[in-house]
Each structure stands twice: as C-alpha cells, then as structure tokens.
C-alpha atoms as a PDB file:
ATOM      1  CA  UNK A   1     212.267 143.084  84.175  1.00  0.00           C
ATOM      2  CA  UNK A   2     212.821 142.652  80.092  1.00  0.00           C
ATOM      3  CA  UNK A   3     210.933 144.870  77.570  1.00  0.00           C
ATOM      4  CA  UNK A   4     209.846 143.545  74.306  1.00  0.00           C
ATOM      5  CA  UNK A   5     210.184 146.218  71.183  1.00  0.00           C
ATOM      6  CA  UNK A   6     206.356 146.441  71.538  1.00  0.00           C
ATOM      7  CA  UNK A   7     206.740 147.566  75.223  1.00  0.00           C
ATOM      8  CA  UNK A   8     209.064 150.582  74.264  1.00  0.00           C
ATOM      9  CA  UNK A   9     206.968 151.479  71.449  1.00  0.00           C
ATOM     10  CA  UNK A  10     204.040 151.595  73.733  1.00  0.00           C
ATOM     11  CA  UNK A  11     206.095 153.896  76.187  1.00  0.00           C
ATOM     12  CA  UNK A  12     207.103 156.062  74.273  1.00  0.00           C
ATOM     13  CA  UNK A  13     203.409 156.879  72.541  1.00  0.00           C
ATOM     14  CA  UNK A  14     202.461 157.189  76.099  1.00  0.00           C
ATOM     15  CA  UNK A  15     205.575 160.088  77.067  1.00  0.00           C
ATOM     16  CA  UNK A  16     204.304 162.063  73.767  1.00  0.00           C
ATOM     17  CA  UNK A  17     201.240 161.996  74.745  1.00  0.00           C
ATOM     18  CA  UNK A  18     201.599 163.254  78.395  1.00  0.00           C
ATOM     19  CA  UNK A  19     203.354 165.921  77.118  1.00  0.00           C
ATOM     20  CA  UNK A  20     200.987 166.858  74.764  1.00  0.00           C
ATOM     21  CA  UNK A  21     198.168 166.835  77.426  1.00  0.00           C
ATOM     22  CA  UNK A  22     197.766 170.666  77.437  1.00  0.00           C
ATOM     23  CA  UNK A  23     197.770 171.156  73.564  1.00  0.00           C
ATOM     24  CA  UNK A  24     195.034 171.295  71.314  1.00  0.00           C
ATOM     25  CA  UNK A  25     195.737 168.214  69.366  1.00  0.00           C
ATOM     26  CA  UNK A  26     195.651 165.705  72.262  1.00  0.00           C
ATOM     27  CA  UNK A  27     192.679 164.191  71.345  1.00  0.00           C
ATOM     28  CA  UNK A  28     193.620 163.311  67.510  1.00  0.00           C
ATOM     29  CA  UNK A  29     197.269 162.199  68.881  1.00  0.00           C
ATOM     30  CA  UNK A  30     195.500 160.060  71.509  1.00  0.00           C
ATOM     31  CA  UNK A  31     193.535 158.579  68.578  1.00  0.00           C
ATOM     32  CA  UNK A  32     196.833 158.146  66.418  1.00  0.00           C
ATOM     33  CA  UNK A  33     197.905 155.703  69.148  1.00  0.00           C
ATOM     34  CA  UNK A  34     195.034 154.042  69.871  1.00  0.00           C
ATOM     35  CA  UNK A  35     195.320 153.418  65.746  1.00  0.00           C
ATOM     36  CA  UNK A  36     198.296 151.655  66.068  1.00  0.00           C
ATOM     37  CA  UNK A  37     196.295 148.504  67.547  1.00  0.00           C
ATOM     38  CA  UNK A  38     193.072 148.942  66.003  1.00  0.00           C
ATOM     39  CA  UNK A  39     192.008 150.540  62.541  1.00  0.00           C
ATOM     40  CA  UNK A  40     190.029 153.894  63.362  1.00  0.00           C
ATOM     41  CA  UNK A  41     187.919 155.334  60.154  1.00  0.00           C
ATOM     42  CA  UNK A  42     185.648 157.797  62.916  1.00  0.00           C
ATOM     43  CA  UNK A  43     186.242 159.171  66.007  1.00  0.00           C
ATOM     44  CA  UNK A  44     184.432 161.462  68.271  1.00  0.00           C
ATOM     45  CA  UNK A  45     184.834 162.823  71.997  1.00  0.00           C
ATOM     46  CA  UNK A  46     181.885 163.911  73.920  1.00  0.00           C
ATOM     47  CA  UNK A  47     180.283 164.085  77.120  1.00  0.00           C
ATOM     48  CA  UNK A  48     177.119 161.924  77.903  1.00  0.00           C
ATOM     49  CA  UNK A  49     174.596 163.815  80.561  1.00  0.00           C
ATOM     50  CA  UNK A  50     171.135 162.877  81.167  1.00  0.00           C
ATOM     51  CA  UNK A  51     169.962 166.082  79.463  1.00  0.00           C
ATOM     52  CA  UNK A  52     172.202 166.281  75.896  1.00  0.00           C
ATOM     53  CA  UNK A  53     175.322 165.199  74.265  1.00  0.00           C
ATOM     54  CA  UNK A  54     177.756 167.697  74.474  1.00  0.00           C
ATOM     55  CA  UNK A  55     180.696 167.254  71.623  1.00  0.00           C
ATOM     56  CA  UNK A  56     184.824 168.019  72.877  1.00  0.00           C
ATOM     57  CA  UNK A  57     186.605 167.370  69.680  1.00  0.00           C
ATOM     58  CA  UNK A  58     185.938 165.772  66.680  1.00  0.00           C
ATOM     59  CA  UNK A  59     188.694 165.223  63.501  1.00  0.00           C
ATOM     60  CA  UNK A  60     189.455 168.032  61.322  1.00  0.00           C
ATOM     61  CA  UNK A  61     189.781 165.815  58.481  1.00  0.00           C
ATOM     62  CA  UNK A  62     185.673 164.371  59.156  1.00  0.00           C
ATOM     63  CA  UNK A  63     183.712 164.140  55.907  1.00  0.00           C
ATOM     64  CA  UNK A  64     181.646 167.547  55.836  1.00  0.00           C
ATOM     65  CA  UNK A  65     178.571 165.218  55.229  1.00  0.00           C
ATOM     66  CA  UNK A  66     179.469 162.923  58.565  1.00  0.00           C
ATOM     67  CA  UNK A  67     179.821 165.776  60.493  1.00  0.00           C
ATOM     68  CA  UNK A  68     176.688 167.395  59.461  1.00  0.00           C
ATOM     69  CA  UNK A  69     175.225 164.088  60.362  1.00  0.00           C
ATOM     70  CA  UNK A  70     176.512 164.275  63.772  1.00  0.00           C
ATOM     71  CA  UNK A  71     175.922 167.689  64.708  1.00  0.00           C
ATOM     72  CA  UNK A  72     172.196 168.199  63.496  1.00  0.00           C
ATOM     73  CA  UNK A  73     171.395 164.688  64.101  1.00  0.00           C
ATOM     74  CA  UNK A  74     173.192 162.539  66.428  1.00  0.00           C
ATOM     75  CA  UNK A  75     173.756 165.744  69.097  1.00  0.00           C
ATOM     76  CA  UNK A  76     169.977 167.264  68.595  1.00  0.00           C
ATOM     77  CA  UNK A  77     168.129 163.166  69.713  1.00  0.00           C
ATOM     78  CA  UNK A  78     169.623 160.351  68.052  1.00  0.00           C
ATOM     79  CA  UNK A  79     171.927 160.085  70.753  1.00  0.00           C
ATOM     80  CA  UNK A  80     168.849 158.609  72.555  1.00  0.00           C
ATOM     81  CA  UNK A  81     168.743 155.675  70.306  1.00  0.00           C
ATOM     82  CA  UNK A  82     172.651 154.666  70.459  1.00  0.00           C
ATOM     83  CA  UNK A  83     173.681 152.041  72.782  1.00  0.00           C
ATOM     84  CA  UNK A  84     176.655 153.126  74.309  1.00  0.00           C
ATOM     85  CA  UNK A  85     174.629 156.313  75.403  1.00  0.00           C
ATOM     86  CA  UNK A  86     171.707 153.917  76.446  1.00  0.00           C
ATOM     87  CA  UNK A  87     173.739 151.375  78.525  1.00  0.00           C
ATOM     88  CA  UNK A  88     175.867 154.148  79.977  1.00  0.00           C
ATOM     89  CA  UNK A  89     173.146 155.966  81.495  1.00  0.00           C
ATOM     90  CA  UNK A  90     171.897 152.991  82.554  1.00  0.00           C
ATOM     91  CA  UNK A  91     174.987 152.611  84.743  1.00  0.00           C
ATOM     92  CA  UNK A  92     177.357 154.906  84.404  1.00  0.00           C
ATOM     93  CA  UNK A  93     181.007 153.960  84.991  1.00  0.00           C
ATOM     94  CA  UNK A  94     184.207 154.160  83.865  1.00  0.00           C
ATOM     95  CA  UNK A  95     185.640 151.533  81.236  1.00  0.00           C
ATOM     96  CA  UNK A  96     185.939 150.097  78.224  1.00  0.00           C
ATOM     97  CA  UNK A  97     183.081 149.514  75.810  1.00  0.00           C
ATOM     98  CA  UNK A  98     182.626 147.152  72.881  1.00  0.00           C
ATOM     99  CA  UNK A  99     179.580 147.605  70.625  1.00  0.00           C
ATOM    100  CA  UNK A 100     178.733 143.529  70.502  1.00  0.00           C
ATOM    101  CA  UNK A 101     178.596 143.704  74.445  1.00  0.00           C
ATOM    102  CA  UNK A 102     175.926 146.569  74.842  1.00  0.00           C
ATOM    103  CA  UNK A 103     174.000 146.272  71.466  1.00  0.00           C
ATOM    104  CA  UNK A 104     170.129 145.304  72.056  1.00  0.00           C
ATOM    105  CA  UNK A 105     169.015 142.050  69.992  1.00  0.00           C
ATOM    106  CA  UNK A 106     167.509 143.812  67.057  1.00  0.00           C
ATOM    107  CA  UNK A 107     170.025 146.612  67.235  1.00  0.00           C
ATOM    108  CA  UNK A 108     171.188 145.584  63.360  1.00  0.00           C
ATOM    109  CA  UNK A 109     166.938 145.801  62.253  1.00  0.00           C
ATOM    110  CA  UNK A 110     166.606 149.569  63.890  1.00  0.00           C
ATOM    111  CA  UNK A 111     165.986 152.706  61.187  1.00  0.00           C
ATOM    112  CA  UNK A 112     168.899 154.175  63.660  1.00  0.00           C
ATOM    113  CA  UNK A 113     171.829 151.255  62.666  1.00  0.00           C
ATOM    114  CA  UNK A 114     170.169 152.043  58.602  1.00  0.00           C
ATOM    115  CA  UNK A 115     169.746 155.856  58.649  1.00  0.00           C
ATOM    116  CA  UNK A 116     172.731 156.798  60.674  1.00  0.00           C
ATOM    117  CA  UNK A 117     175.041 154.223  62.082  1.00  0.00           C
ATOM    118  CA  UNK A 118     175.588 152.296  58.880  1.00  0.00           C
ATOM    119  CA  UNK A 119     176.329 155.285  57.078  1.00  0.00           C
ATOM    120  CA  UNK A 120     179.149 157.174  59.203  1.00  0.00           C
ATOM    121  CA  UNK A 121     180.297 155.046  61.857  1.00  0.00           C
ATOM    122  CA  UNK A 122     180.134 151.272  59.752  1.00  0.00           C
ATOM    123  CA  UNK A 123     181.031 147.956  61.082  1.00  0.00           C
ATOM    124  CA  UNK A 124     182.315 148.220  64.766  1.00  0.00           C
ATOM    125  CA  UNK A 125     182.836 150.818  66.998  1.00  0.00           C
ATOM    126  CA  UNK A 126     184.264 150.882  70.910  1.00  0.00           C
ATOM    127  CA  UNK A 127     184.228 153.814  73.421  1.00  0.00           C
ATOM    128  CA  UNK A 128     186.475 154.490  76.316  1.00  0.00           C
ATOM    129  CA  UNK A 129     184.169 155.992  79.236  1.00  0.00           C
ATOM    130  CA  UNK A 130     185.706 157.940  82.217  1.00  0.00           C
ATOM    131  CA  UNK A 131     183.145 159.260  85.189  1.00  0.00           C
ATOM    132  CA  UNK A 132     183.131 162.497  85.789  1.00  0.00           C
ATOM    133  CA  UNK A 133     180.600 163.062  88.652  1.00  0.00           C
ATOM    134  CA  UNK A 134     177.457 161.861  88.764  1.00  0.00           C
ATOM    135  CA  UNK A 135     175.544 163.118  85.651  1.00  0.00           C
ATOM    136  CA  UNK A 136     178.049 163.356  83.110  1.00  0.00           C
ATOM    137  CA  UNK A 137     180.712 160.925  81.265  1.00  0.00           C
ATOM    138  CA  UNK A 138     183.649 161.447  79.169  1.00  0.00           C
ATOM    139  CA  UNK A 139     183.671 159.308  76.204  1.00  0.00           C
ATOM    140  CA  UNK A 140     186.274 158.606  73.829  1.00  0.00           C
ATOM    141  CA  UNK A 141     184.332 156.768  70.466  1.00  0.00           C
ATOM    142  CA  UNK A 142     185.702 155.321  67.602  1.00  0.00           C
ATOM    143  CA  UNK A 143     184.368 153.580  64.910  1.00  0.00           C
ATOM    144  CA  UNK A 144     185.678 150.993  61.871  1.00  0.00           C
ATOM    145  CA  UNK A 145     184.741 149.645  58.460  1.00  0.00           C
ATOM    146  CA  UNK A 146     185.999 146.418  59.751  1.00  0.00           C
ATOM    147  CA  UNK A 147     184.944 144.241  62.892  1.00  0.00           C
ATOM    148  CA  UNK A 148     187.531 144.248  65.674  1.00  0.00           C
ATOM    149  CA  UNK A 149     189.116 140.866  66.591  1.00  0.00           C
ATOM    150  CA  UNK A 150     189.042 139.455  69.962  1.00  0.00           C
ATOM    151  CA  UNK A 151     192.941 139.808  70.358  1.00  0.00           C
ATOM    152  CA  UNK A 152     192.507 143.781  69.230  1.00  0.00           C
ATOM    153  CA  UNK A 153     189.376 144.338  71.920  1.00  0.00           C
ATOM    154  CA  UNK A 154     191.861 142.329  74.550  1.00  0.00           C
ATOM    155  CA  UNK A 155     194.633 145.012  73.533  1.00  0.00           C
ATOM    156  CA  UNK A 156     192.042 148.175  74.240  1.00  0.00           C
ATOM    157  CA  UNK A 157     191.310 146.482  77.734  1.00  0.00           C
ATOM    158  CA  UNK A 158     194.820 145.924  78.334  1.00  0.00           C
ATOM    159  CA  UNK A 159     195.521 149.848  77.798  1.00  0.00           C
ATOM    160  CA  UNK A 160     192.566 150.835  79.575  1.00  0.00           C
ATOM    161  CA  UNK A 161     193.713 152.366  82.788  1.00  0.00           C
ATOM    162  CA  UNK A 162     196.241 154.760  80.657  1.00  0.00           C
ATOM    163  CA  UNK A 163     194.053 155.882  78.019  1.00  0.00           C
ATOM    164  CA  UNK A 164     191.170 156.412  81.139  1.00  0.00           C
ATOM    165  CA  UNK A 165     193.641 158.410  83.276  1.00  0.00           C
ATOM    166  CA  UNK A 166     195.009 160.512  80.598  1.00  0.00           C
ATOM    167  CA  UNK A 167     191.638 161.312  79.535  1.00  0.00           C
ATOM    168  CA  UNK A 168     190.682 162.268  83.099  1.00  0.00           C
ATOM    169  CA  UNK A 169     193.812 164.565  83.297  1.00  0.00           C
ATOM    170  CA  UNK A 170     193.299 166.140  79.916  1.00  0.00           C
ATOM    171  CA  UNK A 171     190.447 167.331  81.315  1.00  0.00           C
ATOM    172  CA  UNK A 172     192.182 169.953  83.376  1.00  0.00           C
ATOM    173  CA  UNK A 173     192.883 171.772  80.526  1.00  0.00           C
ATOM    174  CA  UNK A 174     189.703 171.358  78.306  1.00  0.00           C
ATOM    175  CA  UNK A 175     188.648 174.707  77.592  1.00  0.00           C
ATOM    176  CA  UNK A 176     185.794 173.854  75.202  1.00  0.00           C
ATOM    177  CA  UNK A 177     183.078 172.835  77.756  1.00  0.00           C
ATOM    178  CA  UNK A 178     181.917 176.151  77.194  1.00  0.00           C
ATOM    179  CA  UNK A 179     180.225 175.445  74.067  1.00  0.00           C
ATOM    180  CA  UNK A 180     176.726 174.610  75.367  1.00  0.00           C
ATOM    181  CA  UNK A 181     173.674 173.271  73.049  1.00  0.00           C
ATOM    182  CA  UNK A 182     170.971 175.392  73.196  1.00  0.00           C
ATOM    183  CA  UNK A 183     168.605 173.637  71.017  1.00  0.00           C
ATOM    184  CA  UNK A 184     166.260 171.279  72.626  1.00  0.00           C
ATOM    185  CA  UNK A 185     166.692 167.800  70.948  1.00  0.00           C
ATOM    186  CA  UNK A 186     164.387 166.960  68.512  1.00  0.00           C
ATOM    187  CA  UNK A 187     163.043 163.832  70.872  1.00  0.00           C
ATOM    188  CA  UNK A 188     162.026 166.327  73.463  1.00  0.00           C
ATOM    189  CA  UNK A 189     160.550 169.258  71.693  1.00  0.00           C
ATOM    190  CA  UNK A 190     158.339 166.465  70.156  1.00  0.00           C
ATOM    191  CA  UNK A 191     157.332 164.573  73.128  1.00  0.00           C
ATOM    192  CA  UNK A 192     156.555 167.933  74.738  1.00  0.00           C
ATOM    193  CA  UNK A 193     153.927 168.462  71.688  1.00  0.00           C
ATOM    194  CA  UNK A 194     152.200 165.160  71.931  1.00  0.00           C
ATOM    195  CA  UNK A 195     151.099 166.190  75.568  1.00  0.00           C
ATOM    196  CA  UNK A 196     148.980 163.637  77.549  1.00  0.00           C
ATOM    197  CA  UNK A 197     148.717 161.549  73.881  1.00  0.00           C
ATOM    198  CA  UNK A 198     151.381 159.551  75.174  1.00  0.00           C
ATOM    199  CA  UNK A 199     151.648 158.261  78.810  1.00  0.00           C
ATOM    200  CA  UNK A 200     154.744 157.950  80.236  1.00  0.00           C
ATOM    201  CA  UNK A 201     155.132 154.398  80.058  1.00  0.00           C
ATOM    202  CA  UNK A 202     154.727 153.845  76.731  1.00  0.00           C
ATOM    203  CA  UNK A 203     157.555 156.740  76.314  1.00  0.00           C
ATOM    204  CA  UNK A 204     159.659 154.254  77.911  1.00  0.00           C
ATOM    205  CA  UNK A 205     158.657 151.571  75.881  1.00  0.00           C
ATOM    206  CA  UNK A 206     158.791 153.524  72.584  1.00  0.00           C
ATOM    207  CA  UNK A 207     162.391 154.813  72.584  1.00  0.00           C
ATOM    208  CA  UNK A 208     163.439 150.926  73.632  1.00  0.00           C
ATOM    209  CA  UNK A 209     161.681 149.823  70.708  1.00  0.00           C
ATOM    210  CA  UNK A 210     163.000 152.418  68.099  1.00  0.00           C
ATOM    211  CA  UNK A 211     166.628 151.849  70.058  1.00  0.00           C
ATOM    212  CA  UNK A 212     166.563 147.929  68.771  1.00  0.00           C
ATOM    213  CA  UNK A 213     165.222 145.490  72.098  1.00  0.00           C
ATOM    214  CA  UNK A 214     163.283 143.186  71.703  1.00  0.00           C
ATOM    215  CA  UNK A 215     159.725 142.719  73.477  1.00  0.00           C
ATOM    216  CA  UNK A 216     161.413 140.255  76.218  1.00  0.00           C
ATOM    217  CA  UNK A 217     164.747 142.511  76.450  1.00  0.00           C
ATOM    218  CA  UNK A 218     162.168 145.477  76.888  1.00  0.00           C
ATOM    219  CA  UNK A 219     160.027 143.800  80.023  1.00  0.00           C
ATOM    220  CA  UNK A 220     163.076 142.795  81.485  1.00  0.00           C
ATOM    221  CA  UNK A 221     163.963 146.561  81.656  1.00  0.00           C
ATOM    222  CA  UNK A 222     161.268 147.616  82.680  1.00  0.00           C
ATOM    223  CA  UNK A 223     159.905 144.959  85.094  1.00  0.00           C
ATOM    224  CA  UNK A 224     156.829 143.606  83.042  1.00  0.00           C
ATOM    225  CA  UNK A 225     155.725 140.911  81.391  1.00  0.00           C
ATOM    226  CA  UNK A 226     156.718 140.481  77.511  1.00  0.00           C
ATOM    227  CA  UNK A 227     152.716 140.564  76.840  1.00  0.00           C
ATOM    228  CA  UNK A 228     152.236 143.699  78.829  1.00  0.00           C
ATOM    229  CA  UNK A 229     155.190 145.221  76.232  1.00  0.00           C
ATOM    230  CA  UNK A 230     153.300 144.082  73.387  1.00  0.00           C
ATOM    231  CA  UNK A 231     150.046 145.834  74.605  1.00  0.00           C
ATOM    232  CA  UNK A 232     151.952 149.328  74.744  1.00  0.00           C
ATOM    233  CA  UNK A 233     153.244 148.683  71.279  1.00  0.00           C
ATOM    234  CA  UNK A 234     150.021 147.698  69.988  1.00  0.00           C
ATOM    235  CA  UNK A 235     148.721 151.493  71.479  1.00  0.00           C
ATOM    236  CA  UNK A 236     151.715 153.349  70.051  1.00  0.00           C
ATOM    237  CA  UNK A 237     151.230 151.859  67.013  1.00  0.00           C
ATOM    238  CA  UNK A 238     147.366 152.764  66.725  1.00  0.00           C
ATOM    239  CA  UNK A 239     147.893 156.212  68.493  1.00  0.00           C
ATOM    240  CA  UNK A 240     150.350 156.969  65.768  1.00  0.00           C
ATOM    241  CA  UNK A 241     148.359 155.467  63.222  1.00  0.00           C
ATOM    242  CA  UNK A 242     151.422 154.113  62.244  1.00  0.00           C
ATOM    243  CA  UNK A 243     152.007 150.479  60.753  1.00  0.00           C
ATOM    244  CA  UNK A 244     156.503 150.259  60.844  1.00  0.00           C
ATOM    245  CA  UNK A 245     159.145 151.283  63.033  1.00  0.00           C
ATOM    246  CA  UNK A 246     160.653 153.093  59.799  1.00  0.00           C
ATOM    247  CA  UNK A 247     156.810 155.016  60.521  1.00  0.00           C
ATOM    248  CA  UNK A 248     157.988 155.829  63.796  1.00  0.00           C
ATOM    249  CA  UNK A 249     161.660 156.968  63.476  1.00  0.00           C
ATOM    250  CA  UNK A 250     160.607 159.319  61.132  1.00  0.00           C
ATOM    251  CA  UNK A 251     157.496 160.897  63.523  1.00  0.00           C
ATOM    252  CA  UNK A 252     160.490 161.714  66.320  1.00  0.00           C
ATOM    253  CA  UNK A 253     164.045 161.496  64.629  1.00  0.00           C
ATOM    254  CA  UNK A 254     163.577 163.581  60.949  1.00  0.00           C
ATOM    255  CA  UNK A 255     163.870 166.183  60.363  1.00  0.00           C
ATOM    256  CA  UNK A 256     160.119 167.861  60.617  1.00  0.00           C
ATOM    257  CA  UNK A 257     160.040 168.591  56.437  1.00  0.00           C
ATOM    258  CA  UNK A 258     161.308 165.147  56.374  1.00  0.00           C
ATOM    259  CA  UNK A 259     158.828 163.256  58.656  1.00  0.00           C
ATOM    260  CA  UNK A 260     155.315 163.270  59.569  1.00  0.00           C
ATOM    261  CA  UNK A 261     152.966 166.102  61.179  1.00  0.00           C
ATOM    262  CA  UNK A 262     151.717 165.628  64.234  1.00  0.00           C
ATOM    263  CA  UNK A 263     148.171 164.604  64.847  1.00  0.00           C
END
C-alpha cells in the first residue's frame, strides 16, 4: 500500500490527537484538525437531550458577545428552533451533518437564522453527532463565514468514523458533565404560563413555524393536511393577537424586558 503526503499528514493529526484524549484541550486540538480541511470561525461541543442543551467545551478565544449569545440564549430555548437539534431528535443517530441537508424551506426567512444564527455562527455550519444512549447525543458543531464546497463536505464524511470514535472515547474522560442547567428554558417556563390558551397541537405547529417549515413541510410532520396547518396558524396568530412571526419570536424567545407580556 503507497501513502500520499496528505495520508501521513492525516496520521499523524490523528496520533496527536489520541494522545491528547485525556487532556483538557482535546476538543480545540480536535477542531485544529478538522481546520485543516475546512475553515472553522465557531465551534461548540454539547450534548442534545430531549429536556436541554447541555454545553462540554466551547473556545477560549469566543467573542465575549457570542458567547453571551450562546449561553443565555441558544442553551436557555433557542436550541428548540435550530435544525440540527430539530432533525436530531427527530432521529437520533450517529453521523455527519451538513446544514443544507437538514435546514427547513424557509429556514433563511426565520427571526432565529436573523436574530441569532446570522450573527455568530454565519454562512455554513456542520456537526459531527455520536449516540450516546437513547436520550442524549454528543455533538461536535462548527460554523463558517464561508459556504463549504462539495469536495470539503466529501472530506468531513470521509473522516467521519475517526473523528466519531475519538469523540466517543474522549468521553471517558469528560469530567464536565457535571455542570447541569438549572434554569428552565425560556420556551418552557412560557408555555407553562399560557396554560390551556394553547392546545397541544398548535404547540407543535408553532415551534415548526418559528423553526422555518413551511405549511406543507409542517403537515407532512405531523400527518395533516397543509389546510388543517393553516387553520392552527390562523388561531395562533389571533390567540396571540399577533400579525408576524418577528411578533411571535419575540412572545417565546426574548428576553421578557425585551418581548411582549403575556395576555
């Protein structure tokens, strides 16, 4: 078998980084690599459950202003509007994720890809997923001011099963699970207040249509017709008295100075 200057590159990245598995700065040097193939302006690692987002590392370099972003917004119910969270609960595996593949049609039109993904995360973004058990996923996301290229997204894939093992192993010595959220997200603490003013249903249907689907994407979600979707928006809408979706991010995802009261 011949190897290429590429392939000894490549294993020789991945011998560092085995033997950094059980240091502190695994994640960034895992990142460092990954940045050899792909230009990396964000990064995160976290753990996707049904109940919260709970954050492993993130850069130590982060803009104080992103990572106030992510911690007080993203962590405490945005996370509920961001597709990789959304198509990972959906069916959650292990893998490699592009953002064009998961995005819902009017993901680029949502006050979510304005307020919050525009800002801090930019053009592109891809996530390496690894299954933990059955509630919870490990996630390695990165973002770019630039759109990947189809040969850089065929590179990621081509990696896959090493960056997916060594995140499973790294795990073994991942001390910072401990650090728990203990604030209910603002979603939750909000639905909670609206009591019976909201049927389930149209829960459903409203955090689809603040997380970017269309009316068809929505019914084929949820097994109804697109006319049956438009009904429950038309209700939201005039529960709410609300006119926009900009109307509606604000009732559940700002900050309560920020957005409206509640009837």
């Amino acid at each position: 078998m011949s190897l290429d200057l590429h392939d000894l590159v490549w294993h020789r990245s991945i011998g560092k980084l085995i033997m950094q598995l059980d240091r502190p700065e695994f994640w960034s040097s895992l990142i460092c690599v990954l940045n050899e193939y792909v230009k990396i302006d964000n990064w995160v690692v976290l753990i996707f459950s049904d109940q919260q987002v709970q954050v492993i590392s993130l850069p130590e370099v982060a803009d104080a202003e992103e990572v106030d972003a992510f911690t007080h917004r993203y962590v405490k119910g945005l996370y509920l509007l961001d597709p990789f969270y959304i198509a990972n609960r959906e069916d959650p595996q292990s893998g490699f994720f592009h953002m064009l593949d998961i995005a819902p049609e009017h993901f680029l039109e949502t006050e979510y890809y304005h307020q919050y993904f525009a800002q801090y995360i930019s053009v592109d973004e891809a996530q390496y997923n690894v299954q933990l058990d059955a509630d919870r996923t490990l996630c390695v996301s990165f973002g770019s001011t630039v759109r990947f290229t189809q040969e850089q997204i065929a590179t990621l894939e081509i990696i896959k099963p090493w960056v997916i093992a060594l995140m499973y192993q790294r795990m073994s010595f991942e001390n910072s699970l401990e650090k728990n959220i203990t604030e209910p997200p603002l979603w939750s603490d909000t639905i909670a207040q609206l009591g019976a003013q909201i049927t389930a249903r149209e829960k459903d249907v409203l955090k689809l249509l603040l997380s970017g689907f269309s009316s068809k994407e929505i019914a084929g979600k949820l097994s109804l017709s697109t006319e049956t979707i438009k009904v429950h928006r038309r209700n939201i809408y005039a529960k709410f008295n609300i006119k926009s979706q900009s109307e509606l991010f604000a009732r559940f995802f700002m900050p309560k100075q920020e957005g409206h009261t509640l009837s």
